[in-house]
Protein backbone atom coordinates (compact mmCIF):
# COMPACT_ATOMS: atom_id res chain seq x y z
CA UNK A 1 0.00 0.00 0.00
CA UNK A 2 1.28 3.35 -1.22
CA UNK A 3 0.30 7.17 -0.56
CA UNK A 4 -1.08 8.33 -3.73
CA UNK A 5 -2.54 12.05 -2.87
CA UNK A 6 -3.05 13.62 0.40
CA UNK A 7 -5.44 17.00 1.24
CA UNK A 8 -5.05 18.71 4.35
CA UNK A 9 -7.70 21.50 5.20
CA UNK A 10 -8.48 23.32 8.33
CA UNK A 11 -11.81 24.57 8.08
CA UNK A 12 -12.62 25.82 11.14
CA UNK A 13 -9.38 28.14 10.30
CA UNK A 14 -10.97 29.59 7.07
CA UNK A 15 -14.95 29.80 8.40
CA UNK A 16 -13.24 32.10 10.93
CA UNK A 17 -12.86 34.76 8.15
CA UNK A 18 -15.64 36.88 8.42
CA UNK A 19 -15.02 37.99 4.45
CA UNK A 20 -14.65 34.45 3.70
CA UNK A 21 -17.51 32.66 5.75
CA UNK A 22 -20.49 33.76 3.06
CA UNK A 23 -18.59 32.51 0.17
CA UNK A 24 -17.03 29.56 1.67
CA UNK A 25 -20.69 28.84 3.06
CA UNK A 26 -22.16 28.54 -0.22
CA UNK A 27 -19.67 25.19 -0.81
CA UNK A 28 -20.19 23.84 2.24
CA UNK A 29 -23.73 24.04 2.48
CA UNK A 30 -25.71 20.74 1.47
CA UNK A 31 -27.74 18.75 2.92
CA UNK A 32 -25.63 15.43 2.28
CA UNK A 33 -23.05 17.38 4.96
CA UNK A 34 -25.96 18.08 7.47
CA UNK A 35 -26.86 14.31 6.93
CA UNK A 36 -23.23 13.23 7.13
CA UNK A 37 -22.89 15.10 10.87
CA UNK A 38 -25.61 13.49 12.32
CA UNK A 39 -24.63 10.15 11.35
CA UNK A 40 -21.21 10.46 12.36
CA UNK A 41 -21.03 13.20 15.20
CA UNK A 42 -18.83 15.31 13.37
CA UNK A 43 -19.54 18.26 11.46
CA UNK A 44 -17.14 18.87 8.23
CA UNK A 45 -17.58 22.41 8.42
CA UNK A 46 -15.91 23.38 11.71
CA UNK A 47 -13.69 20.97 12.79
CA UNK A 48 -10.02 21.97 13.35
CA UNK A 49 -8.35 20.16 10.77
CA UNK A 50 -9.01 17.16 8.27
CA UNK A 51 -6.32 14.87 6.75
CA UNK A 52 -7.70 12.56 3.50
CA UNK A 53 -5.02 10.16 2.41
CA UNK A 54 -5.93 8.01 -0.78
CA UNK A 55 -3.79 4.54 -0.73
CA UNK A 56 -2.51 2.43 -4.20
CA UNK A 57 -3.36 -0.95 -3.71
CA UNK A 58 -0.49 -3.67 -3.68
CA UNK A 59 -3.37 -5.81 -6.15
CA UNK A 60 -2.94 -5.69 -9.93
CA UNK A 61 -6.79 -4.84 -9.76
CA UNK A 62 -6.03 -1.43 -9.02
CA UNK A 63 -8.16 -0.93 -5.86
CA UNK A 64 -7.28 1.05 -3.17
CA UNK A 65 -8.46 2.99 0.04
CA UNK A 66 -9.03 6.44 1.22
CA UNK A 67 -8.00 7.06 4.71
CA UNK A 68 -10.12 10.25 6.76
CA UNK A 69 -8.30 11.53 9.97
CA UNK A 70 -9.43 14.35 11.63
CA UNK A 71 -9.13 15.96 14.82
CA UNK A 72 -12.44 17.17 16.80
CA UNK A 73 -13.98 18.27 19.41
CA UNK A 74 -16.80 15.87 20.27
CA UNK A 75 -16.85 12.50 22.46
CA UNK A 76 -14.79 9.82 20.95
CA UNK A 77 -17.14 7.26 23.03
CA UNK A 78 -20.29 8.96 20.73
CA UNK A 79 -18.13 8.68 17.25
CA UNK A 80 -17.16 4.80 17.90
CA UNK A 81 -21.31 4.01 18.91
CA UNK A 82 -22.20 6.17 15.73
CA UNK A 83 -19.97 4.30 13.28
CA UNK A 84 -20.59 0.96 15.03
CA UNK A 85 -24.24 2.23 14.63
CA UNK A 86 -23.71 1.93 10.39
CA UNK A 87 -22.21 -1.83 9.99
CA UNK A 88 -23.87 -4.56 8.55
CA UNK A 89 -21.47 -7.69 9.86
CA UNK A 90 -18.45 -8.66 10.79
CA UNK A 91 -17.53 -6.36 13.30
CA UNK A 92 -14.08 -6.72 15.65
CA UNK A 93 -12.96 -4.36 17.91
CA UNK A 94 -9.49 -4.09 19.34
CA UNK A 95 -8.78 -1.61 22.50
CA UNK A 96 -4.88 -1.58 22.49
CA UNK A 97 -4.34 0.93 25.29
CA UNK A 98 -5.49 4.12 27.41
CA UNK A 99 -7.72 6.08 24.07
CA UNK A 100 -6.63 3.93 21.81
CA UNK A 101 -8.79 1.59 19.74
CA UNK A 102 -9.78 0.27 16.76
CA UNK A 103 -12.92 -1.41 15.23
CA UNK A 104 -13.46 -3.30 11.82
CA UNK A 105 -16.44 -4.02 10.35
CA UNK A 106 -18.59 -4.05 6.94
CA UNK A 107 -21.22 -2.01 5.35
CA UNK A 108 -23.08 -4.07 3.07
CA UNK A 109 -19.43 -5.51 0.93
CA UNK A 110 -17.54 -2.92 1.92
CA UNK A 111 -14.89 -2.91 3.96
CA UNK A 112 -15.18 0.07 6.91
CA UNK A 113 -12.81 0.66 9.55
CA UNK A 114 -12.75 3.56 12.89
CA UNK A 115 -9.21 4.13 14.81
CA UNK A 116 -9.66 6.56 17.96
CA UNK A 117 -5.90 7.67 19.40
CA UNK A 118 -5.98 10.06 22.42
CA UNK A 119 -9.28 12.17 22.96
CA UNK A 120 -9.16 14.36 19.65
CA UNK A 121 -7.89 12.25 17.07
CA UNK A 122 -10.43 9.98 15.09
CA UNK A 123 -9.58 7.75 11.47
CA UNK A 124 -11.82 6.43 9.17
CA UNK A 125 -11.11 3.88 6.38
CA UNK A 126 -12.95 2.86 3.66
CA UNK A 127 -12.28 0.28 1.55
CA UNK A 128 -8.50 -1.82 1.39
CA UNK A 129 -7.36 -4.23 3.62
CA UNK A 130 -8.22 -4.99 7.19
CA UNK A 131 -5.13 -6.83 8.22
CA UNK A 132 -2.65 -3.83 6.72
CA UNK A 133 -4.76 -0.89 5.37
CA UNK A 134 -4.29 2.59 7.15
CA UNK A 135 -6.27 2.15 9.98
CA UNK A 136 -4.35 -1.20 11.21
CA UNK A 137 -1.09 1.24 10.73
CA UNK A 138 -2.06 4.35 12.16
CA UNK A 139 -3.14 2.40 15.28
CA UNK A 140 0.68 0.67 14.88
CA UNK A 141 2.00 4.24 14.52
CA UNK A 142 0.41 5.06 17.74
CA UNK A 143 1.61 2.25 19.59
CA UNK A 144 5.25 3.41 18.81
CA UNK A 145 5.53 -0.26 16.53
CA UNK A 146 6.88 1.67 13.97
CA UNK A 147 9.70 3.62 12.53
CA UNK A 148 8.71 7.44 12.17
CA UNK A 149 9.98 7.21 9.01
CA UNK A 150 7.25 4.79 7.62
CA UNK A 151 4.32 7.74 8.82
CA UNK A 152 2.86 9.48 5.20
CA UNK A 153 3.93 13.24 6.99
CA UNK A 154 7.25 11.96 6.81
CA UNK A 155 7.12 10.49 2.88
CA UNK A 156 10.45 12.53 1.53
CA UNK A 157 7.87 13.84 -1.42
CA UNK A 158 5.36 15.24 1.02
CA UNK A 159 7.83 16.72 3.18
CA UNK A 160 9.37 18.59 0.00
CA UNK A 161 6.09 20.02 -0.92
CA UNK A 162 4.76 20.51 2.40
CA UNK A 163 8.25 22.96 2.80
CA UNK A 164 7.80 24.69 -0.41
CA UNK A 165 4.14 25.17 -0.20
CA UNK A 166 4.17 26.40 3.53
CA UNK A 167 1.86 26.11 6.23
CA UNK A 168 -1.56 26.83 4.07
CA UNK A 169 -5.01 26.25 5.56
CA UNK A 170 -5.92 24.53 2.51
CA UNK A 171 -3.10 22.06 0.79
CA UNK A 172 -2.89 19.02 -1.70
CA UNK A 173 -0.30 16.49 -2.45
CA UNK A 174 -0.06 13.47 -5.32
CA UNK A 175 2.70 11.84 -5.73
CA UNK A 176 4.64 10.54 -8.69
CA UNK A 177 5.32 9.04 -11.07
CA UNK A 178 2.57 10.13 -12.93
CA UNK A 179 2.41 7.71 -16.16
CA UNK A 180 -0.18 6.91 -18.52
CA UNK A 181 -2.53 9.59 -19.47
CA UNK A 182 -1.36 11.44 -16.33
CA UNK A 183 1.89 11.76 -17.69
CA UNK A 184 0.37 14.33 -20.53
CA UNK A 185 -0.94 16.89 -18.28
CA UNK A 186 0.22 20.45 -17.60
CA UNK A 187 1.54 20.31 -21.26
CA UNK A 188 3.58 17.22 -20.36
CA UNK A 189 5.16 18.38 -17.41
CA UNK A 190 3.47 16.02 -15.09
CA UNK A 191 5.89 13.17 -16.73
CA UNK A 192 8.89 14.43 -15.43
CA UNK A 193 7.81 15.32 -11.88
CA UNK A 194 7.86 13.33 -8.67
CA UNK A 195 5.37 15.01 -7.22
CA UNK A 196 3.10 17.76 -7.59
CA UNK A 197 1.02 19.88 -5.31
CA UNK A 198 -1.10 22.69 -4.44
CA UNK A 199 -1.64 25.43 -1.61
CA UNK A 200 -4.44 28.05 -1.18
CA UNK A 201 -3.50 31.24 1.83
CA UNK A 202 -6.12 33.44 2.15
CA UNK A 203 -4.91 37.24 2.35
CA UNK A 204 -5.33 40.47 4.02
CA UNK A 205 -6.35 41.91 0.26
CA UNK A 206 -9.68 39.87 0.36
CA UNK A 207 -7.73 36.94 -2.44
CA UNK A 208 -6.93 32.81 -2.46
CA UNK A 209 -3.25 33.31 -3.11
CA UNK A 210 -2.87 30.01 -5.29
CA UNK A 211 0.58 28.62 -5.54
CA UNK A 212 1.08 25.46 -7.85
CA UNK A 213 4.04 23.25 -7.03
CA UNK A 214 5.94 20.79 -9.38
CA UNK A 215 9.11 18.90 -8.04
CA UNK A 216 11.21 17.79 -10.32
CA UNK A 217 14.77 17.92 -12.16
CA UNK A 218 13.36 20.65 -14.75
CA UNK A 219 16.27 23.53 -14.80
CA UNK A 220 17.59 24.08 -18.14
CA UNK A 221 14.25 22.39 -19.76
CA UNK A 222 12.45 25.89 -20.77
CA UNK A 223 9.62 24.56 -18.69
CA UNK A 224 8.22 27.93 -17.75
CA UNK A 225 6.89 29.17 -20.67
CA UNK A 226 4.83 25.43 -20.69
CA UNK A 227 3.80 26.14 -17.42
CA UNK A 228 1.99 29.79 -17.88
CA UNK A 229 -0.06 28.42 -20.40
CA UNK A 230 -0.98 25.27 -19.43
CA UNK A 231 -2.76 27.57 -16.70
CA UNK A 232 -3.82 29.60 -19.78
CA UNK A 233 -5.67 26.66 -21.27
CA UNK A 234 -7.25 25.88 -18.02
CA UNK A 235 -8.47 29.19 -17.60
CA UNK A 236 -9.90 29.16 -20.95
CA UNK A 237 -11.41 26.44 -20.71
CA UNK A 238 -15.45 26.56 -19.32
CA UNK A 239 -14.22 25.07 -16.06
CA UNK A 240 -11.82 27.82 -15.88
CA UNK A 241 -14.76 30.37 -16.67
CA UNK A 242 -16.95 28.91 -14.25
CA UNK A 243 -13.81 29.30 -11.29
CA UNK A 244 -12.66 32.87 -12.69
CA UNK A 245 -9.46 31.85 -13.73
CA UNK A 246 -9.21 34.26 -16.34
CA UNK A 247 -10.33 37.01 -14.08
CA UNK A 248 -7.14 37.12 -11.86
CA UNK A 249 -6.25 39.98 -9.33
CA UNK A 250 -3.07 39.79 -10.25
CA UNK A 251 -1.10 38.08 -13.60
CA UNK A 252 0.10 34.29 -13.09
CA UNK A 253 3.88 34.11 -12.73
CA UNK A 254 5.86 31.03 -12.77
CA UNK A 255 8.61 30.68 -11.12
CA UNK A 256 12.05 27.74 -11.01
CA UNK A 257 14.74 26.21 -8.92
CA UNK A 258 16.58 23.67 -7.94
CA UNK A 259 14.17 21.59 -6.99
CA UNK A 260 10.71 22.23 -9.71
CA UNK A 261 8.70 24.32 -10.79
CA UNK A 262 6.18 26.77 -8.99
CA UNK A 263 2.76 29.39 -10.45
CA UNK A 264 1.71 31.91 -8.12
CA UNK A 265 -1.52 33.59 -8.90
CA UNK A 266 -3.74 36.03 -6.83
CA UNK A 267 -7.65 34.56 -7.03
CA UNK A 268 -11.04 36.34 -6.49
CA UNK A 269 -11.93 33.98 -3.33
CA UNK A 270 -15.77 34.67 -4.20
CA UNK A 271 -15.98 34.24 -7.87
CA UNK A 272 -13.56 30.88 -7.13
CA UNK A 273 -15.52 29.40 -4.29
CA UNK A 274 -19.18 30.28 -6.16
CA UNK A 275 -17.23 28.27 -9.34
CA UNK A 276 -16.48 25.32 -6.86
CA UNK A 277 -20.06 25.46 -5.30
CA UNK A 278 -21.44 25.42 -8.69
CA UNK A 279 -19.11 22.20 -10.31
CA UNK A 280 -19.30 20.12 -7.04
CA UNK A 281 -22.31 20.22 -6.24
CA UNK A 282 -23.61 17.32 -7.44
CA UNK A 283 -20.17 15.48 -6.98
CA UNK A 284 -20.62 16.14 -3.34
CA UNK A 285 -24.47 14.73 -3.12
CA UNK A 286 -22.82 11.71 -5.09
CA UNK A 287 -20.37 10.96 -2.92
CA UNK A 288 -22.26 11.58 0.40
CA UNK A 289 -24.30 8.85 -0.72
């Protein structure tokens, strides 16, 4: 099992931004989310910060698992009852120590499991393997079983980006190689990175300060020029329109080094999140289902 792509997001951070809250509101407010936080005892929305890892399987069949950590502010006792609440068979639970279990289980042929480490801290798997798929490791992690090394925030790629990119309330990660049809995008730049990644700060001017992040060996390649308008054609495009990409507040610049490639670009926060609201809307009913 390997880390594919990672999102961090603090929420509670950005619905703290009084300019922000409206617009961010209009993303974040569905019904599937509502239903989601009374299922589960947690609400999305507020919650201090949420960590989505999504695995590669080891199988030639391609599956794989998405791991949801999160820490909160609610009773761990209430989140374990909830999700034990939502299986249909084969449930095991495992208390290792002092606020630290885990439970396995299945909803309808899918496989579901819920780590709890410490009062704060909650994991959710879905899908992969019981025996060695993220939740099974975290809980590892927790126990001190493992190296720090093995832990995802410690993946040389991640920690990279996660330098470059900064300390962003909003951040995403995927990691190379990208082959296949992945290979072809950003004008075929996505080929020669090892990893690629993205960080939104909002700013004192009322803006999403956007920085795009590419690591890879491209000095000397003239990969700047490909850069600027591969975020041309995706502001052209309608999905661009729809996010205001060609509306800037300030002119795209790219940027090199030693290490990639980078495109800093000042957003409209409103016209971007409405865009978002607008695309994912449906996306989001989908997958609350």
């Amino acid at each position: 099992m390997g880390l594919e792509w990672l999102f961090v997001l603090r929420p509670a951070e950005l619905m703290s931004l009084s300019w922000l809250r409206p617009s961010l509101s209009r993303v974040l407010r569905d019904e599937r989310l509502d239903a989601l936080a009374q299922a589960t005892n947690l609400d999305l929305r507020v919650l201090p910060e949420i960590v989505l890892a999504g695995h590669r399987s080891p199988n030639a069949d391609g599956s794989g698992s998405v791991f949801f950590v999160v820490r909160h502010e609610g009773d761990s006792a209430e989140l374990e009852r909830k999700f034990r609440e939502r299986l249909t068979g084969d449930a095991e639970r495992r208390e290792i120590g002092h606020q630290l279990l885990g439970v396995w289980g299945r909803l309808g042929r899918q496989e579901r499991a819920y780590v709890a480490a410490g009062r704060n801290v909650a994991g959710y798997q879905y899908d992969g393997s019981r025996a060695r798929g993220a939740a099974r490791i975290a809980l590892l992690h927790a126990e001190g079983r493992l190296s720090a090394n093995t832990a995802a925030s410690n993946d040389p790629d991640v920690l990279a980006l996660e330098l470059r990119l900064g300390a962003a309330p909003a951040r995403g990660y995927w990691l190379g190689p990208f082959d296949g049809p992945a290979s072809r995008g950003a004008r075929g730049l996505l080929g020669g990175a090892t990893s690629a990644g993205l960080a939104m700060q909002p700013t004192s001017e009322g803006t999403l300060a956007l920085t795009v992040r590419l690591q890879g060996a491209y000095a000397g390649t003239n990969a700047l020029t490909p850069l600027a308008d591969a975020f041309q054609d995706l502001a052209a495009s309608d999905l661009g329109h729809l996010l205001g990409l060609g509306s800037p507040r300030s002119p795209a610049r790219v940027e090199e080094d030693a290490e990639g490639l980078r495109l800093l670009v000042d957003l409209d926060a409103h016209a971007l999140l409405a865009g978002i609201a607008a695309a994912t809307l449906e996306s989001v009913r989908e997958f609350m289902r």
